[in-house]
C-alpha atoms as a PDB file:
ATOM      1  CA  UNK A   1     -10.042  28.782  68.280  1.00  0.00           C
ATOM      2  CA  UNK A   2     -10.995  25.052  69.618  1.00  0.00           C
ATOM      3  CA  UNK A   3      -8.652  24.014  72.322  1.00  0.00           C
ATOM      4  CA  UNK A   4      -8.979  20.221  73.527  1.00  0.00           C
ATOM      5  CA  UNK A   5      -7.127  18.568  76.238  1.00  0.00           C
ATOM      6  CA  UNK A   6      -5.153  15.004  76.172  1.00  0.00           C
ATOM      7  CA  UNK A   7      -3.792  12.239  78.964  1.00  0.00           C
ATOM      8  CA  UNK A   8      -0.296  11.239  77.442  1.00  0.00           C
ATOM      9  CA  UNK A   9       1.760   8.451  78.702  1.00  0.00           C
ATOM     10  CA  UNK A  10       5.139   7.981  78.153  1.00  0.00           C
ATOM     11  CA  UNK A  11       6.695  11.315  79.404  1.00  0.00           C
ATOM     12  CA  UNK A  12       9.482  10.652  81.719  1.00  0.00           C
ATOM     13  CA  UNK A  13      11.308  13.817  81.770  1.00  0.00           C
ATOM     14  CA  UNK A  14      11.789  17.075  81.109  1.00  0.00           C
ATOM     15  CA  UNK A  15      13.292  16.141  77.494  1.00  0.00           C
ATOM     16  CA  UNK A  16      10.236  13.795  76.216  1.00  0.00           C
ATOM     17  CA  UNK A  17       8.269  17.063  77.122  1.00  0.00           C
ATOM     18  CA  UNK A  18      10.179  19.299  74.800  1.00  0.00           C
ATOM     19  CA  UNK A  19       9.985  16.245  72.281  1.00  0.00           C
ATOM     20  CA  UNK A  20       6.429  16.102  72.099  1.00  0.00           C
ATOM     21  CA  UNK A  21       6.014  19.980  72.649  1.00  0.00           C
ATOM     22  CA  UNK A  22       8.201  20.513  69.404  1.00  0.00           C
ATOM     23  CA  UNK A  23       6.245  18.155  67.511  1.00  0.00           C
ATOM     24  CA  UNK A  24       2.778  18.676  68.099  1.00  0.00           C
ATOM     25  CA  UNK A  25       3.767  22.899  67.874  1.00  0.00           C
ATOM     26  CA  UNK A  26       5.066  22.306  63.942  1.00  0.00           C
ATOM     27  CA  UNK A  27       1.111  21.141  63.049  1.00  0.00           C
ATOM     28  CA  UNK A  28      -0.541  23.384  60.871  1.00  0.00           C
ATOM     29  CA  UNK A  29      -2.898  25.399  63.018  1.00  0.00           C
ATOM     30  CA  UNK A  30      -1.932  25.021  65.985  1.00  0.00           C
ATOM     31  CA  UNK A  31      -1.168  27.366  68.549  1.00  0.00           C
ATOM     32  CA  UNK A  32      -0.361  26.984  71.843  1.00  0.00           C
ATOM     33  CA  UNK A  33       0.271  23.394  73.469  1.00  0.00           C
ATOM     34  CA  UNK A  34       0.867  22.834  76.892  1.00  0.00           C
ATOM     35  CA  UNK A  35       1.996  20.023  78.640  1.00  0.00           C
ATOM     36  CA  UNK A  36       1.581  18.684  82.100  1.00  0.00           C
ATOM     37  CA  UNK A  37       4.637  16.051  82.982  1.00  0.00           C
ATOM     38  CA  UNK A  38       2.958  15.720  86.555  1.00  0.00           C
ATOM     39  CA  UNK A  39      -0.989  15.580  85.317  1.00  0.00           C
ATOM     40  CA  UNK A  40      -0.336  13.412  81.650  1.00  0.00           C
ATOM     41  CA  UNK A  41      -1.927  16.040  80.321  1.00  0.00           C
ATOM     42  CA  UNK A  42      -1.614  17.763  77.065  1.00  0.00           C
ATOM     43  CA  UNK A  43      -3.540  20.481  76.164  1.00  0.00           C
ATOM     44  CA  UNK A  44      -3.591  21.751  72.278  1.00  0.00           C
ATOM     45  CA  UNK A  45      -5.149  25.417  70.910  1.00  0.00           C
ATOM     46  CA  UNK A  46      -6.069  25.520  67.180  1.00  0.00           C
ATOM     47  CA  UNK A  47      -8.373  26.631  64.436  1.00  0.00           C
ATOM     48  CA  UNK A  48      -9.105  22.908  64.327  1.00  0.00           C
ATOM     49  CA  UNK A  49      -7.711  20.465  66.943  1.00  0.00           C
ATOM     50  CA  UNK A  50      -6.194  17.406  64.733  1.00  0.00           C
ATOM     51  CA  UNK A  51      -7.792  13.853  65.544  1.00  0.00           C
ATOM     52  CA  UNK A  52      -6.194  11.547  67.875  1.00  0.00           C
ATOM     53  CA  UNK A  53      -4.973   9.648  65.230  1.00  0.00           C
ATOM     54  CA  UNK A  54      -2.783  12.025  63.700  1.00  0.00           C
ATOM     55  CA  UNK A  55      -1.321  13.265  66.900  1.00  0.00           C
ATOM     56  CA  UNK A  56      -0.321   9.798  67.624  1.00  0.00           C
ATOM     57  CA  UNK A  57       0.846   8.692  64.253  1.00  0.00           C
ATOM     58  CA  UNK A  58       2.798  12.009  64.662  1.00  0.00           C
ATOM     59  CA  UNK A  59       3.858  10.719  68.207  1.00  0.00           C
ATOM     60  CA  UNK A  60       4.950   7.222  67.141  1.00  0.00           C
ATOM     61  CA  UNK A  61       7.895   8.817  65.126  1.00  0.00           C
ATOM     62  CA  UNK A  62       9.116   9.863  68.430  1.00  0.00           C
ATOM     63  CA  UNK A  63       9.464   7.535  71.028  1.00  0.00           C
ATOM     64  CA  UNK A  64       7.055   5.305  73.403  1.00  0.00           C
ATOM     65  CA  UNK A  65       4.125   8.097  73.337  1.00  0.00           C
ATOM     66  CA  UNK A  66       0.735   7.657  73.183  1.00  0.00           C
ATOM     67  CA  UNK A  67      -2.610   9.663  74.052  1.00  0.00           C
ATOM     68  CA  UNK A  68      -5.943   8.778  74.785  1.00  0.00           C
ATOM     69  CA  UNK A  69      -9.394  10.606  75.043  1.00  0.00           C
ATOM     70  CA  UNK A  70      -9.913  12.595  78.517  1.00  0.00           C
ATOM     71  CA  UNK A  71     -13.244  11.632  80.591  1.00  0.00           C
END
């Protein structure tokens, strides 16, 4: 199980959480994503964490989210 964390922008409330939350849980493989409202953090268990690029493709269906790489 890899497990790789996420800053996300765009979250401003409780609602965009359970937006993103939904989405990113319906990915084949994945299991367990948590999200940080307070931190922009995202955090994402799986047999194989999806690249950035599909979890933002996947994001830009939903609103005015993005992520980037953590340092």
């Amino acid at each position: 199980m890899a497990k790789k964390d996420f800053k996300i922008s765009g979250l401003h409330c409780q609602h965009c959480v359970g937006r993103v939350k939904i989405a990113f849980q319906q990915v084949d493989g994945v299991s367990n994503v948590a999200i940080s409202r307070e931190n922009d953090r995202v955090t994402i268990e799986a047999e194989n964490v999806p690249e950035i690029k599909v979890l933002n493709d996947l994001l830009e269906n939903l609103g005015d989210y993005k992520l980037s790489e953590t340092l």
